[in-house]
C-alpha atoms as a PDB file:
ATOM      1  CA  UNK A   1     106.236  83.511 105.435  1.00  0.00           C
ATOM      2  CA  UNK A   2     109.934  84.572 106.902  1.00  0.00           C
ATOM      3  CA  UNK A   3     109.762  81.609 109.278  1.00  0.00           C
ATOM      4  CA  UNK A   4     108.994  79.235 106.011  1.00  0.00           C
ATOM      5  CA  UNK A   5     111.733  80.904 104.118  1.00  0.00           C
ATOM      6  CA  UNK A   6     114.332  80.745 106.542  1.00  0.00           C
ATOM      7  CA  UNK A   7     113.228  77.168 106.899  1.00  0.00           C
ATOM      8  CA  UNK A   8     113.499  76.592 102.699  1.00  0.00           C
ATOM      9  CA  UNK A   9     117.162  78.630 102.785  1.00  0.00           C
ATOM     10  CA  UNK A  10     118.215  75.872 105.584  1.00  0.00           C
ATOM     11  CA  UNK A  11     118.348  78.806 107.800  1.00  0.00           C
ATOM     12  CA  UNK A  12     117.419  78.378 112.007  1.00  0.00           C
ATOM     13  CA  UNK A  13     114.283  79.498 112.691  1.00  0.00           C
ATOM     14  CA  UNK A  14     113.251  81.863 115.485  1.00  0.00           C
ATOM     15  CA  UNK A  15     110.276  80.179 116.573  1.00  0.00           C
ATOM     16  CA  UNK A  16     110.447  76.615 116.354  1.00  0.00           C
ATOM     17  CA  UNK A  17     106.624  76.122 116.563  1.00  0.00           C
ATOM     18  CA  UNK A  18     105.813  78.211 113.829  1.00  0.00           C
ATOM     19  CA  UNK A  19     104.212  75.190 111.342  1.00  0.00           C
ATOM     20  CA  UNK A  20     101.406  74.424 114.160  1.00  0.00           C
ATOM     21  CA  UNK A  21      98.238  75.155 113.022  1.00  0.00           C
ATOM     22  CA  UNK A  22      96.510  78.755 114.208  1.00  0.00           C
ATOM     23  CA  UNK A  23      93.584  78.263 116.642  1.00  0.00           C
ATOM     24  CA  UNK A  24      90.377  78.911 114.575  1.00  0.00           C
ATOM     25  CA  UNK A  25      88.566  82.851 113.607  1.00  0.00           C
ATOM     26  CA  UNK A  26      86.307  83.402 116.268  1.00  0.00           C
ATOM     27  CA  UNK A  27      82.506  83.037 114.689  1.00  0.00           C
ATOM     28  CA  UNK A  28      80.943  85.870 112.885  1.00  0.00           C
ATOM     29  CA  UNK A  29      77.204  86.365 112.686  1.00  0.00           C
ATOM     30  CA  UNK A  30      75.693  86.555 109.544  1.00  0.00           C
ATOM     31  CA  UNK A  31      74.507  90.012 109.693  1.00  0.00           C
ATOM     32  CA  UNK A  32      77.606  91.306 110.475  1.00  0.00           C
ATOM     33  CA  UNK A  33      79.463  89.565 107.463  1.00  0.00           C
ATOM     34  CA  UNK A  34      76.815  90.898 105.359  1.00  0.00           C
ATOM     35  CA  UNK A  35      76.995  94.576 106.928  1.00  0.00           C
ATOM     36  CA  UNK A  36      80.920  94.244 105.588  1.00  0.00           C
ATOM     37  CA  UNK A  37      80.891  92.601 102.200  1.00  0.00           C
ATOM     38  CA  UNK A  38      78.082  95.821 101.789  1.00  0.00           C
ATOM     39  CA  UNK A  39      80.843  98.387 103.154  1.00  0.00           C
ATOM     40  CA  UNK A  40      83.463  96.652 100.783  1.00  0.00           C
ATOM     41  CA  UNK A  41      81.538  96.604  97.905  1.00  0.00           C
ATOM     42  CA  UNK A  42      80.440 100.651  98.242  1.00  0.00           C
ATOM     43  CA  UNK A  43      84.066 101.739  99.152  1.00  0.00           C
ATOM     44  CA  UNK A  44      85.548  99.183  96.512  1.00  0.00           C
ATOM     45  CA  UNK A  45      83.616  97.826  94.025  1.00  0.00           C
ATOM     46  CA  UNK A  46      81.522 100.532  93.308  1.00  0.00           C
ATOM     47  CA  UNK A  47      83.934 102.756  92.447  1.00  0.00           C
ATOM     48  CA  UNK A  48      85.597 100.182  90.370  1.00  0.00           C
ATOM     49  CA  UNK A  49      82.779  99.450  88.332  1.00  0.00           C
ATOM     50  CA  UNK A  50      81.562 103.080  87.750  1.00  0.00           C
ATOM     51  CA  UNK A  51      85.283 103.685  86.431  1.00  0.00           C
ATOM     52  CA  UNK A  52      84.596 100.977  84.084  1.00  0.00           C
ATOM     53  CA  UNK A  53      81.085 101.708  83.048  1.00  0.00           C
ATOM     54  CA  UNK A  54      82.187 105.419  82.013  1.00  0.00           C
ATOM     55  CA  UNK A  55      85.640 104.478  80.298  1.00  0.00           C
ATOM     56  CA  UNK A  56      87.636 105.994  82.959  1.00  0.00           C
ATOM     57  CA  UNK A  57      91.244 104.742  84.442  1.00  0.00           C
ATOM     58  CA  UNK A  58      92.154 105.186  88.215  1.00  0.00           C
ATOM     59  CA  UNK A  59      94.993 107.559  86.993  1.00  0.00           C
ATOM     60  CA  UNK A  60      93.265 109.598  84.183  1.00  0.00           C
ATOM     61  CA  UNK A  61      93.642 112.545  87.362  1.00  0.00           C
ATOM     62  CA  UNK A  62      97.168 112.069  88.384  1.00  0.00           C
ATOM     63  CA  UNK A  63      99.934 114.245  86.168  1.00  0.00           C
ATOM     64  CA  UNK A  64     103.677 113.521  86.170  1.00  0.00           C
ATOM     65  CA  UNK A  65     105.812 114.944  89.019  1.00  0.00           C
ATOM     66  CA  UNK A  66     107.919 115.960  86.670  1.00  0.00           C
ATOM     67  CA  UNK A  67     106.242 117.510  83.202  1.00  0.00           C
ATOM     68  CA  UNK A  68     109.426 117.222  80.980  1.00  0.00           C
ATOM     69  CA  UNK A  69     111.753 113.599  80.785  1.00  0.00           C
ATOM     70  CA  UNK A  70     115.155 114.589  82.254  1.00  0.00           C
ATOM     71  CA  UNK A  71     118.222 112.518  81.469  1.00  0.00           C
ATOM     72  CA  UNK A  72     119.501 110.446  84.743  1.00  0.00           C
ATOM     73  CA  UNK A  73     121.989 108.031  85.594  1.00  0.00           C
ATOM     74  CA  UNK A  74     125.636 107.731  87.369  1.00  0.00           C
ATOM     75  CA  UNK A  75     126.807 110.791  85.874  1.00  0.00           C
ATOM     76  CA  UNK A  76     123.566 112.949  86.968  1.00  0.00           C
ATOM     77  CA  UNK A  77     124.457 112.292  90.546  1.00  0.00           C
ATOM     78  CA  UNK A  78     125.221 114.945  93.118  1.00  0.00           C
ATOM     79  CA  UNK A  79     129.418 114.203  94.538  1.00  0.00           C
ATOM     80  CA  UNK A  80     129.379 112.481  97.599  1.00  0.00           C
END
């Protein structure tokens, strides 16, 4: 991505060969790509749709850092 948008910004590039192609993913076997699409679905999309099924946000645990909205802006600043 930086070499593309160097490249779009008429920029020099630092490596010049960096629009060849990549060599290809080595081959997985089937079992294994179905052993990880299983771990990704309990660790993600499990959770994900149990949050949904009971009505529940991702956040409805997390409270504010701070409890009460404070005023801020150039004048709240410390002097440097």
């Amino acid at each position: 991505m930086a070499q593309e948008a160097l490249s779009a910004l008429a920029q020099p590039v630092s490596d010049p060969d960096w629009r060849a192609p990549l060599d290809p993913a080595p081959a997985v076997a089937r079992r294994e790509q179905v052993a990880e699409t299983a771990r990704w679905a309990r660790a993600y999309a499990a959770p994900w749709v149990h949050r949904r099924l009971t009505g529940r946000s991702s956040g409805d645990s997390v409270t504010a850092k701070i409890a009460e909205p404070t005023p801020f802006g150039p004048a709240d600043l410390p002097d440097a």
